[in-house]
N, C-alpha and C. Protein backbone atom coordinates (compact mmCIF):
# COMPACT_ATOMS: atom_id res chain seq x y z
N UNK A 1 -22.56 1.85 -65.13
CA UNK A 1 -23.77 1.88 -64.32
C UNK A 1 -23.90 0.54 -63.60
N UNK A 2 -24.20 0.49 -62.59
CA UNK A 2 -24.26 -0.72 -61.80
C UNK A 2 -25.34 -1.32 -62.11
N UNK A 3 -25.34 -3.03 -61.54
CA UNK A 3 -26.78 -3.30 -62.07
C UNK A 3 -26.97 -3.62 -60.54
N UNK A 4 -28.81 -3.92 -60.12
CA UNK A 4 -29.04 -4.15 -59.31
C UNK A 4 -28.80 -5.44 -57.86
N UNK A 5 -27.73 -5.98 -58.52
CA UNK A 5 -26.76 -6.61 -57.76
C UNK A 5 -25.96 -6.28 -56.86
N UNK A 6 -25.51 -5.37 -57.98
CA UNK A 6 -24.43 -4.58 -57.53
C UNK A 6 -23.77 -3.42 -56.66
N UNK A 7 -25.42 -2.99 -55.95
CA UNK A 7 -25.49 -1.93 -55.42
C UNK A 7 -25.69 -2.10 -54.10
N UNK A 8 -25.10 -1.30 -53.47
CA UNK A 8 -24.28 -1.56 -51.94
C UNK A 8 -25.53 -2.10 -51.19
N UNK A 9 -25.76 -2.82 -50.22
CA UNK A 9 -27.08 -2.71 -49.65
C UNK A 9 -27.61 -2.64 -48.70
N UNK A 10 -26.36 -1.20 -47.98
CA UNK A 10 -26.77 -0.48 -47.05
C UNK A 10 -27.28 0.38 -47.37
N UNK A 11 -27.79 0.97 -48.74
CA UNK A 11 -28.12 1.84 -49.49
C UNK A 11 -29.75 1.79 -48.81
N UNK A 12 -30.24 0.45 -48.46
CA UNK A 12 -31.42 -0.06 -48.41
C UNK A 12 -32.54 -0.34 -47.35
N UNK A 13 -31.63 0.55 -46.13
CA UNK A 13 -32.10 0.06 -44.78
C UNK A 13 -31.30 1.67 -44.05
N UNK A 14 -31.95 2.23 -43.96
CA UNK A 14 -31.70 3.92 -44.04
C UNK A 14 -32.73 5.32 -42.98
N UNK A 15 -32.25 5.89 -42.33
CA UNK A 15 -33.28 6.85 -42.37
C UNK A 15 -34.38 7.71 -43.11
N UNK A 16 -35.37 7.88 -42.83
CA UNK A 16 -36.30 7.75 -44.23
C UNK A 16 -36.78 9.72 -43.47
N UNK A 17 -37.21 10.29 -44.79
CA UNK A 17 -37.85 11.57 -44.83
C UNK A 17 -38.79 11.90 -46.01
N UNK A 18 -39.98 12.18 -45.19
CA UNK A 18 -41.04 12.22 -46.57
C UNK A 18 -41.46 13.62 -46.75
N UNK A 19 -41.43 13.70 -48.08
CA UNK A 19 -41.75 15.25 -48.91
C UNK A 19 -43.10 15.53 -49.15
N UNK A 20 -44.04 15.96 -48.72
CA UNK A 20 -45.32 16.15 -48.93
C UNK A 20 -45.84 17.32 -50.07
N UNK A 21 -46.00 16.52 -51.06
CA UNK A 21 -46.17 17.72 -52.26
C UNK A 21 -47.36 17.44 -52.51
N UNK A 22 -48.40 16.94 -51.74
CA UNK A 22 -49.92 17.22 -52.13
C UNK A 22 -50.39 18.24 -52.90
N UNK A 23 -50.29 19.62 -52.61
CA UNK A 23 -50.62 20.69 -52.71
C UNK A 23 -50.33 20.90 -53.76
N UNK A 24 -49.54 20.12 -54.91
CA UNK A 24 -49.78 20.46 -56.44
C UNK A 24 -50.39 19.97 -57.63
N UNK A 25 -50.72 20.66 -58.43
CA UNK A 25 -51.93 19.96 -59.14
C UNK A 25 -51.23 18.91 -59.91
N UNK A 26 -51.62 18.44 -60.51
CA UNK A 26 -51.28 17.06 -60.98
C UNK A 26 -50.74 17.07 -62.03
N UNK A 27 -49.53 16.74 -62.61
CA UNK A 27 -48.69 16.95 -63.56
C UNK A 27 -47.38 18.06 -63.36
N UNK A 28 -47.40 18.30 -62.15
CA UNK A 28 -46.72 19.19 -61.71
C UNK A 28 -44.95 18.55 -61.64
N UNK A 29 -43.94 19.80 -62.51
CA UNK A 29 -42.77 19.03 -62.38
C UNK A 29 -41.84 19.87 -60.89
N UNK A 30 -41.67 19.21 -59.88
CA UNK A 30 -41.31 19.41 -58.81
C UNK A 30 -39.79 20.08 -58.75
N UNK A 31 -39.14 21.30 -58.96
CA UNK A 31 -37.69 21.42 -59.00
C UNK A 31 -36.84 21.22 -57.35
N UNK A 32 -35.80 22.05 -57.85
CA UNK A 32 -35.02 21.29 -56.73
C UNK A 32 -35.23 22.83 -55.97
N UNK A 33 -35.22 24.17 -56.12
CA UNK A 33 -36.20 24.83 -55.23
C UNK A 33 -37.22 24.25 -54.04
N UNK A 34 -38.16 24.07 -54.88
CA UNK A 34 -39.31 23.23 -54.26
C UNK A 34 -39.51 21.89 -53.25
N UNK A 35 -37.60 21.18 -53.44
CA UNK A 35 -37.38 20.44 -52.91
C UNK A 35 -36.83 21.16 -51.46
N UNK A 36 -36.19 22.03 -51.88
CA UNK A 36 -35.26 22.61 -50.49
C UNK A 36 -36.54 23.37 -49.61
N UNK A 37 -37.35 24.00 -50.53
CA UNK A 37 -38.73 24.71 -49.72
C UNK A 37 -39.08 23.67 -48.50
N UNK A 38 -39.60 22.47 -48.93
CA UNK A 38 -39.97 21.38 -48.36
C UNK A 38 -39.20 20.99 -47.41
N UNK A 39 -37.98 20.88 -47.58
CA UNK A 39 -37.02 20.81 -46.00
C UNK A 39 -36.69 21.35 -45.16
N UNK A 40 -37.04 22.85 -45.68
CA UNK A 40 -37.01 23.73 -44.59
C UNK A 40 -38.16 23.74 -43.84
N UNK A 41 -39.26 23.55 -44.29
CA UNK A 41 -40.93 23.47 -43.98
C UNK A 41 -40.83 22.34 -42.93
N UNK A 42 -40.36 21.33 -43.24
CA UNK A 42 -40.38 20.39 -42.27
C UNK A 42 -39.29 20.33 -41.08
N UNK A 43 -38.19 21.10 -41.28
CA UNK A 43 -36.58 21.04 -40.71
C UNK A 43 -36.19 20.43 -40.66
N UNK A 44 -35.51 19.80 -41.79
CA UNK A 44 -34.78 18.55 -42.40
C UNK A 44 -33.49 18.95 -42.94
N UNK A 45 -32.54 18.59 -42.41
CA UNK A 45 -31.34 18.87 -43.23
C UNK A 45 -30.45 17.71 -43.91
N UNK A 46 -30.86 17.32 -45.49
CA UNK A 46 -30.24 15.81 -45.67
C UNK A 46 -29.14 15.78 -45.63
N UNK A 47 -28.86 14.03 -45.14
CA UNK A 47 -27.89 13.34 -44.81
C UNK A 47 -27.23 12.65 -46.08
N UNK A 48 -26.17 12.13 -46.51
CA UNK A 48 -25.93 11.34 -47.08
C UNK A 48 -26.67 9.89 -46.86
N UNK A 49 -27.31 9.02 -47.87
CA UNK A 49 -28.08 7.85 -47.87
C UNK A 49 -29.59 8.23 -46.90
N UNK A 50 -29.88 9.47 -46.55
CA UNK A 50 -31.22 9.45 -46.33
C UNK A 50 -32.02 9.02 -47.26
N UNK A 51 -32.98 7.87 -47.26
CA UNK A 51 -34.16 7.72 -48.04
C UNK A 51 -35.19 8.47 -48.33
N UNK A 52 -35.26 8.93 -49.12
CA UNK A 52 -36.21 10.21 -49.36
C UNK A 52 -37.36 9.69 -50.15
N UNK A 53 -38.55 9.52 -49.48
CA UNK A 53 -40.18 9.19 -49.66
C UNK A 53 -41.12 10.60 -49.91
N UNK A 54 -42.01 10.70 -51.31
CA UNK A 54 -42.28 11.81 -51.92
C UNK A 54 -44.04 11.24 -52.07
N UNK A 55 -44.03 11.96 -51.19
CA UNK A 55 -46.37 11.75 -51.08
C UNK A 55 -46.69 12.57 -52.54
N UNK A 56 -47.67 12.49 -53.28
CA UNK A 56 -47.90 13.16 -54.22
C UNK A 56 -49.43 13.53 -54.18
N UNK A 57 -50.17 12.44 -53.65
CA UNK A 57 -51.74 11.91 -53.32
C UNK A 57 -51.93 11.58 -54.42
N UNK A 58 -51.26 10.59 -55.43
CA UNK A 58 -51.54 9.46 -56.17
C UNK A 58 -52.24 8.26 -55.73
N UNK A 59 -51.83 8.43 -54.26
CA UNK A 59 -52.34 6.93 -53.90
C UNK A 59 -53.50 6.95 -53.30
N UNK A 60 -54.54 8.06 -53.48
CA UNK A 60 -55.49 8.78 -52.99
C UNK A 60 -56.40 7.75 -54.71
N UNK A 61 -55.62 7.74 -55.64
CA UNK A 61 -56.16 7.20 -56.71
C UNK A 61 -56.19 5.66 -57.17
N UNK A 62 -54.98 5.17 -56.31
CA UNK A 62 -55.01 4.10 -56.20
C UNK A 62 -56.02 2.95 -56.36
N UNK A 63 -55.95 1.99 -57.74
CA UNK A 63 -57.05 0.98 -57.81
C UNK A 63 -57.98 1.89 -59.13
N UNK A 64 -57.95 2.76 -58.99
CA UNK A 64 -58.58 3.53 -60.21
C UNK A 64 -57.98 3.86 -61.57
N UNK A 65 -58.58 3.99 -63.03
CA UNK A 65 -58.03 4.68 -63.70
C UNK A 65 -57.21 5.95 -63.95
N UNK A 66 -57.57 6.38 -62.87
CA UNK A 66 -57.17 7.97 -62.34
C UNK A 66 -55.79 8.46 -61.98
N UNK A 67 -55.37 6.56 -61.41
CA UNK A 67 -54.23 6.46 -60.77
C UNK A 67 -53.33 7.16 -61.90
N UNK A 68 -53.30 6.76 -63.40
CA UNK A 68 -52.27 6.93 -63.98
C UNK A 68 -51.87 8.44 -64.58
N UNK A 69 -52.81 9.05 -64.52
CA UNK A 69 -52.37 10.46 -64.14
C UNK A 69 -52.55 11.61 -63.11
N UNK A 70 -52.60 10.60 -62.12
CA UNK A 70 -52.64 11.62 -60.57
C UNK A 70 -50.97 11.39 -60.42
N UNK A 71 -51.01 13.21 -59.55
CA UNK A 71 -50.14 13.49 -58.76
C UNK A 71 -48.60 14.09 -59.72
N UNK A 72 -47.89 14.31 -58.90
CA UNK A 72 -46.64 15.32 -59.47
C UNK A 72 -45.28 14.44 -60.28
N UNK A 73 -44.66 14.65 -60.79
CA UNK A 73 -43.61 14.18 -60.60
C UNK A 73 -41.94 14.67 -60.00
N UNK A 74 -41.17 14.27 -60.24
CA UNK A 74 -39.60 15.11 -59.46
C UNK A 74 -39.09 14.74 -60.82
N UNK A 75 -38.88 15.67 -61.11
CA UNK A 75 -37.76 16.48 -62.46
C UNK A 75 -36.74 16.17 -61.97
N UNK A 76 -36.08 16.68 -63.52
CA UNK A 76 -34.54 16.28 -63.55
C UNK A 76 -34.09 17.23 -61.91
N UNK A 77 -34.10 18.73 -62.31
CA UNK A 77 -33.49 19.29 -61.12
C UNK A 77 -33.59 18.77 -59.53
N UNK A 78 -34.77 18.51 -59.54
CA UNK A 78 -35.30 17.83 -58.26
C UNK A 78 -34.21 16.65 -57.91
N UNK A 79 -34.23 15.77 -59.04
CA UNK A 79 -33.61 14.70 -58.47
C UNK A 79 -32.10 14.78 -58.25
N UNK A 80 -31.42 15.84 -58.95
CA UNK A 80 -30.16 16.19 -58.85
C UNK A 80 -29.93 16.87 -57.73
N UNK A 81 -31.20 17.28 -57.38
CA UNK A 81 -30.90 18.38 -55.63
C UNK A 81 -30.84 17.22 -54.96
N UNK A 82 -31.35 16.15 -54.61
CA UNK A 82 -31.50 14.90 -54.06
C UNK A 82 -30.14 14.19 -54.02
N UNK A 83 -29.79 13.92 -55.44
CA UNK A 83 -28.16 12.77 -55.81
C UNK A 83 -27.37 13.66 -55.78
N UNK A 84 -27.04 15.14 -55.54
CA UNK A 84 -25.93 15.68 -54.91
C UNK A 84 -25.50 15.15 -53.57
N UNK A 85 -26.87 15.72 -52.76
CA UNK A 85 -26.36 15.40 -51.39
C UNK A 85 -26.26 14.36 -50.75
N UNK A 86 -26.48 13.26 -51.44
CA UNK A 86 -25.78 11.89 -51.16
C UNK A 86 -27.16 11.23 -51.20
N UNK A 87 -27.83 11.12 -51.59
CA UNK A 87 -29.42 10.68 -51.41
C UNK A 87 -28.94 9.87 -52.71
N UNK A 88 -29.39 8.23 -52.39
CA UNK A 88 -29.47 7.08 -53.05
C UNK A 88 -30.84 6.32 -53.60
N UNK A 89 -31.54 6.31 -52.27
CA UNK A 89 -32.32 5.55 -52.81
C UNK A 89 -34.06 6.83 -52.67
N UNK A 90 -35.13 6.88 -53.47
CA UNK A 90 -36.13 7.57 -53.33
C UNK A 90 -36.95 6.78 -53.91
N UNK A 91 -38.29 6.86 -52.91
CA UNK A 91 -39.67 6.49 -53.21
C UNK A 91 -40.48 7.59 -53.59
N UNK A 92 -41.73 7.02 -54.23
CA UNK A 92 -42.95 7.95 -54.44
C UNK A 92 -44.25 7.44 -54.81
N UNK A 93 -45.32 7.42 -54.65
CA UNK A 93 -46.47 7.06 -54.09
C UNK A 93 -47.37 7.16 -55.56
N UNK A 94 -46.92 7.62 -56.69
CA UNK A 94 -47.38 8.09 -57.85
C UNK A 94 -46.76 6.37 -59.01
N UNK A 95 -47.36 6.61 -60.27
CA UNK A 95 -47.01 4.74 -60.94
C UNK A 95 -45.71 5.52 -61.18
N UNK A 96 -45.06 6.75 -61.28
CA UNK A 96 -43.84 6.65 -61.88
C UNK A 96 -42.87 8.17 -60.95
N UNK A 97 -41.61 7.77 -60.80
CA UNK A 97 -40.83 8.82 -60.03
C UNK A 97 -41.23 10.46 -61.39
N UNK A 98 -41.35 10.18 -62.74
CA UNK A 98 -41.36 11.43 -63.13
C UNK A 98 -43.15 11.68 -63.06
N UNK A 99 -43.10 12.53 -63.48
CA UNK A 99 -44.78 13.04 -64.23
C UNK A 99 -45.48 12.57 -64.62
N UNK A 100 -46.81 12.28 -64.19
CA UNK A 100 -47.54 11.33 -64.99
C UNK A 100 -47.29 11.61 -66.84
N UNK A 101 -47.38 10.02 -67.39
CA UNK A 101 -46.88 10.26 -68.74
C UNK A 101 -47.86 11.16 -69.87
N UNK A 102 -49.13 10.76 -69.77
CA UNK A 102 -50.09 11.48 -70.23
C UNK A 102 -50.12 12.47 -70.61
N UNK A 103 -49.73 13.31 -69.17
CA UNK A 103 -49.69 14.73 -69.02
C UNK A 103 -48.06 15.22 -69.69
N UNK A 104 -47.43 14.43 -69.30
CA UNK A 104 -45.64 14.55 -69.88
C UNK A 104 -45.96 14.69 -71.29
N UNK A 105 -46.71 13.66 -72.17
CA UNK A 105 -47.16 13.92 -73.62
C UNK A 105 -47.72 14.63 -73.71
N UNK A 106 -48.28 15.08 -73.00
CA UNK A 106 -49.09 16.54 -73.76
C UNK A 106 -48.51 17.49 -73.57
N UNK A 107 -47.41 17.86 -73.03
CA UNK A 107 -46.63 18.90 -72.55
C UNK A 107 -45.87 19.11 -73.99
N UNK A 108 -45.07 17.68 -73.28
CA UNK A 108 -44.04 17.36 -75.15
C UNK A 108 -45.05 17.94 -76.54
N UNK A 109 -46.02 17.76 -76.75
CA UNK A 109 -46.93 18.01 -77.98
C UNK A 109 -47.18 19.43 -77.89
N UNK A 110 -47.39 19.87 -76.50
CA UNK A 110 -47.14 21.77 -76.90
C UNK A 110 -45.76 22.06 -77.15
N UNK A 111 -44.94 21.82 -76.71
CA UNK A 111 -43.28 22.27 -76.63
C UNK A 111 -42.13 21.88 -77.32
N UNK A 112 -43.00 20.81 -78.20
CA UNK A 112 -41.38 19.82 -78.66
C UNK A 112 -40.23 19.82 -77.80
N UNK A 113 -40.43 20.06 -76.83
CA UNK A 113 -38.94 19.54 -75.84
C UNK A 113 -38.88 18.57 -75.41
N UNK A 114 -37.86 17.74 -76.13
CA UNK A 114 -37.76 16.25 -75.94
C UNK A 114 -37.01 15.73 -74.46
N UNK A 115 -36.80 17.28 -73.85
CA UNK A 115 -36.00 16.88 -72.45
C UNK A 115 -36.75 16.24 -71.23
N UNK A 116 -37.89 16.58 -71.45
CA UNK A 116 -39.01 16.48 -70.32
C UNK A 116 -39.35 15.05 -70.09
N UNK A 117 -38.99 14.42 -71.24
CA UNK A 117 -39.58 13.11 -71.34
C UNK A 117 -38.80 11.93 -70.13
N UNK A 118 -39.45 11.09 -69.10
CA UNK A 118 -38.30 10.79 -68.01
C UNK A 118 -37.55 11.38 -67.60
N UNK A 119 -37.48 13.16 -67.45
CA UNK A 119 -36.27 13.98 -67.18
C UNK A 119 -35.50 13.26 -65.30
N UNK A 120 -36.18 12.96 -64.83
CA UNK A 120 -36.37 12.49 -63.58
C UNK A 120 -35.44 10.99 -63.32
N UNK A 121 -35.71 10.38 -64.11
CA UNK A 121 -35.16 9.05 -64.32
C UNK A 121 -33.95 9.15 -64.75
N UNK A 122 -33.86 10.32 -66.26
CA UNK A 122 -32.51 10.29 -66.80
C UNK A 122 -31.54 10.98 -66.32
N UNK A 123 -32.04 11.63 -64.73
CA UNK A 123 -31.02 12.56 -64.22
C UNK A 123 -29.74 11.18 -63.20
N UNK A 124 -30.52 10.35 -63.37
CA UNK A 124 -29.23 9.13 -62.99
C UNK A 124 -28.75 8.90 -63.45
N UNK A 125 -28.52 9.03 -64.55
CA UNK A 125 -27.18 8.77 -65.86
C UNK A 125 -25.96 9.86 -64.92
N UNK A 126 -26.56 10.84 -64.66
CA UNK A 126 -25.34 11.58 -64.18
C UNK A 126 -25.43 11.45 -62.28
N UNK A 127 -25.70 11.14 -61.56
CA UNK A 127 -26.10 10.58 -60.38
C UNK A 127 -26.47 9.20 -60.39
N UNK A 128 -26.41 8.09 -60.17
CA UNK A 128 -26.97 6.86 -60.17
C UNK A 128 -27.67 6.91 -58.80
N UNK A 129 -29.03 6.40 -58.68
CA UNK A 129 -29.92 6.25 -58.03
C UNK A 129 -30.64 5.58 -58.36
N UNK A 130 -31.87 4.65 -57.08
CA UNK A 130 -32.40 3.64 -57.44
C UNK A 130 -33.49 4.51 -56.78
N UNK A 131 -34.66 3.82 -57.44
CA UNK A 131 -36.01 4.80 -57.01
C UNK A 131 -37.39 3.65 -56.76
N UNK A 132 -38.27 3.86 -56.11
CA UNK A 132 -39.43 2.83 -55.65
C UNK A 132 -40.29 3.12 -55.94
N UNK A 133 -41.20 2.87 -56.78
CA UNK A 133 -42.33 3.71 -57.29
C UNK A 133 -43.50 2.93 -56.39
N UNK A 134 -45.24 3.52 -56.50
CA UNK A 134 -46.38 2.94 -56.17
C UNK A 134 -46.57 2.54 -54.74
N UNK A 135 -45.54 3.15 -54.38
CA UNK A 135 -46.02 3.21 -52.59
C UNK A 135 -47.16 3.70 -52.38
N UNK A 136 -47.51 2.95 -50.83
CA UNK A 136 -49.07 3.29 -50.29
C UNK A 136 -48.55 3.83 -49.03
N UNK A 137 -49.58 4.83 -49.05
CA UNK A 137 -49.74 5.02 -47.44
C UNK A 137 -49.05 6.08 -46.98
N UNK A 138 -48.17 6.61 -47.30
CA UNK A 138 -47.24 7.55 -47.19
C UNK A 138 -47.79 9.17 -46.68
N UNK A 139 -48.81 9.17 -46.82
CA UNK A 139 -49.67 10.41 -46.19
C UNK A 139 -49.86 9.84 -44.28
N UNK A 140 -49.21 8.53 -44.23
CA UNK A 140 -49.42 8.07 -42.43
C UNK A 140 -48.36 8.39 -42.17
N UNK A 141 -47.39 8.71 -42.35
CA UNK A 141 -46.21 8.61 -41.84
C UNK A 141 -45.70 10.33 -41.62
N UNK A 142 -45.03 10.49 -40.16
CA UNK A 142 -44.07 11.64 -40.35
C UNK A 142 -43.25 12.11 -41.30
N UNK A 143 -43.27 13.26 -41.05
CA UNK A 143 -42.23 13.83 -41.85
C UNK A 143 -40.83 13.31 -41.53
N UNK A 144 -40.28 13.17 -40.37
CA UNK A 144 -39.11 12.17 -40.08
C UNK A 144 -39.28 11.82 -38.93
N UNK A 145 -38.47 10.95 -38.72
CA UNK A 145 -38.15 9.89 -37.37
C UNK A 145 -38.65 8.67 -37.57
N UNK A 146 -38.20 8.21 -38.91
CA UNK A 146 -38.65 6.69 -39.65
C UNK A 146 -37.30 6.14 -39.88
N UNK A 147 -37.61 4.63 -39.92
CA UNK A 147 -36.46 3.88 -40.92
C UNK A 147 -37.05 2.93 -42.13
N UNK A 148 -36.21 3.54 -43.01
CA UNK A 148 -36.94 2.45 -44.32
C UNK A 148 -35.93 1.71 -44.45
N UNK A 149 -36.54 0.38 -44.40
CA UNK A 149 -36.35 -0.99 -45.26
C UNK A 149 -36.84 -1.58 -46.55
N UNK A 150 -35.87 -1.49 -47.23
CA UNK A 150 -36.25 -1.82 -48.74
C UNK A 150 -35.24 -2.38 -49.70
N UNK A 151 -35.53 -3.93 -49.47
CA UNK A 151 -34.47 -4.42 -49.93
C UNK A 151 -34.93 -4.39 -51.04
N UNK A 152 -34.06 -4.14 -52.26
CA UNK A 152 -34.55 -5.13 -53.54
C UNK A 152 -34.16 -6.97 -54.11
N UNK A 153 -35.40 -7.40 -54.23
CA UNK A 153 -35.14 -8.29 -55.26
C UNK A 153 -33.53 -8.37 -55.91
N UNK A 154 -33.11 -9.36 -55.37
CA UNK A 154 -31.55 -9.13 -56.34
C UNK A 154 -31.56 -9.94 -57.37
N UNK A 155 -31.47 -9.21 -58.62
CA UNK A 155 -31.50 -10.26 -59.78
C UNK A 155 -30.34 -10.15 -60.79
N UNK A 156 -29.38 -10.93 -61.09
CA UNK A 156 -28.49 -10.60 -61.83
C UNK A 156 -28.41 -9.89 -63.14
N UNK A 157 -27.67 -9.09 -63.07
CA UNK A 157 -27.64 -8.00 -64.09
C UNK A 157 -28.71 -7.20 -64.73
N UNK A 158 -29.37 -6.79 -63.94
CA UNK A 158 -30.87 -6.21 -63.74
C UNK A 158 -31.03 -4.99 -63.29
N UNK A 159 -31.49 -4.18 -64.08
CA UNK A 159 -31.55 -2.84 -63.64
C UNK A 159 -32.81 -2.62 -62.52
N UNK A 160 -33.40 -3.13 -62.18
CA UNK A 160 -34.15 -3.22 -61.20
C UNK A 160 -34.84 -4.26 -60.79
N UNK A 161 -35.06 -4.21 -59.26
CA UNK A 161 -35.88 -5.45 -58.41
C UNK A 161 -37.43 -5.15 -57.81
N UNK A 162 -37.94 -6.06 -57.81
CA UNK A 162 -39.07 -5.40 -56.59
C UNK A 162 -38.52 -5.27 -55.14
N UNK A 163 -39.18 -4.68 -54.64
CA UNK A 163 -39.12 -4.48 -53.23
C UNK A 163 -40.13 -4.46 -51.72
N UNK A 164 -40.21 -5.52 -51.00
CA UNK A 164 -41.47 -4.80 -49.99
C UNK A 164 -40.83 -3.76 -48.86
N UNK A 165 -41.09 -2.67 -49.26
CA UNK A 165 -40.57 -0.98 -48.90
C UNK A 165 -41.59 -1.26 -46.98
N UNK A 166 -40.79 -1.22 -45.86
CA UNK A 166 -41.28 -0.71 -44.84
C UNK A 166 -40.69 0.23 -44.60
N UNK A 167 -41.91 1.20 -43.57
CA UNK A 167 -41.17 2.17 -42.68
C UNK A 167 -41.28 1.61 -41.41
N UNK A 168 -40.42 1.77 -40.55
CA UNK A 168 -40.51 1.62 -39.02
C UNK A 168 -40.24 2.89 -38.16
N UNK A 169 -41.34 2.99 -37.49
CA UNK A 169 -41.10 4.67 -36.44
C UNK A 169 -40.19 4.32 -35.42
N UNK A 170 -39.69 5.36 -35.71
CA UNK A 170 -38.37 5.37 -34.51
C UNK A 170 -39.24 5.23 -32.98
């Protein structure tokens, strides 16, 4: 697994396409169905290294307690529909790329299925991908004809950096 050094960093400065999954209630695990629904909805056909930005209306909660369990997350499948087609780097507007945790625990506590837990995160063990969490604003922006810039923080042997994530309209 690479560490955040190590990772190419053209990965980081990319055409950007945002997924608008408002419309689900909160705790919602997003599959990779739901992902392709969404690209057809918008007419998007991904590219290899498209940046893929995921609105949830978390950030509708932003600054609040509320924040930490508003909005959806992207499941394992989701993110594997994503790191097939060459998709590297993904943002999302929610404190975490999976499910809010809260709601993830209470799921786990009906189901004992220990898969659910980060399913989203741990689908990079088999895809490596770097992901941006707590974005703002992302309900301003098109569906495409953006470029994101997002370098990370390079820190040696570090699985992750911060980043200040822009979009720029084409």
């Amino acid at each position: 697994m690479q560490t955040i050094d190590q990772v190419p960093v053209d990965w980081f400065f990319r055409p950007g396409v945002k997924l608008d999954f408002r419309k689900f209630p909160d705790g919602h695990v997003v599959t990779g169905a739901e992902v392709e629904s969404e690209l057809k909805r918008i007419g998007h056909d991904l590219k290899p290294l498209d940046i893929v930005l995921v609105n949830t209306k978390a950030s509708e909660a932003y600054g609040a307690d509320k924040y930490l369990i508003t909005g959806i997350g992207m499941g394992r499948e989701a993110t594997l529909y994503l790191t097939e087609r060459g998709v590297r780097v993904v943002g999302i507007d929610a404190w975490s790329w999976d499910a809010p945790f809260a709601l993830t625990a209470k799921r786990f506590q009906e189901t004992g299925n220990k898969s659910i837990i980060w399913e989203g995160h741990y689908a990079g063990i088999d895809i490596p991908y770097c992901q941006m969490e707590k974005l703002y604003n992302l309900e301003k922006l098109p569906a495409t004809g953006f470029t994101v810039a997002c370098f990370p923080f390079k820190i040696k042997s570090a699985s992750g950096g911060w980043v200040r994530a822009v979009a720029m309209l084409d």
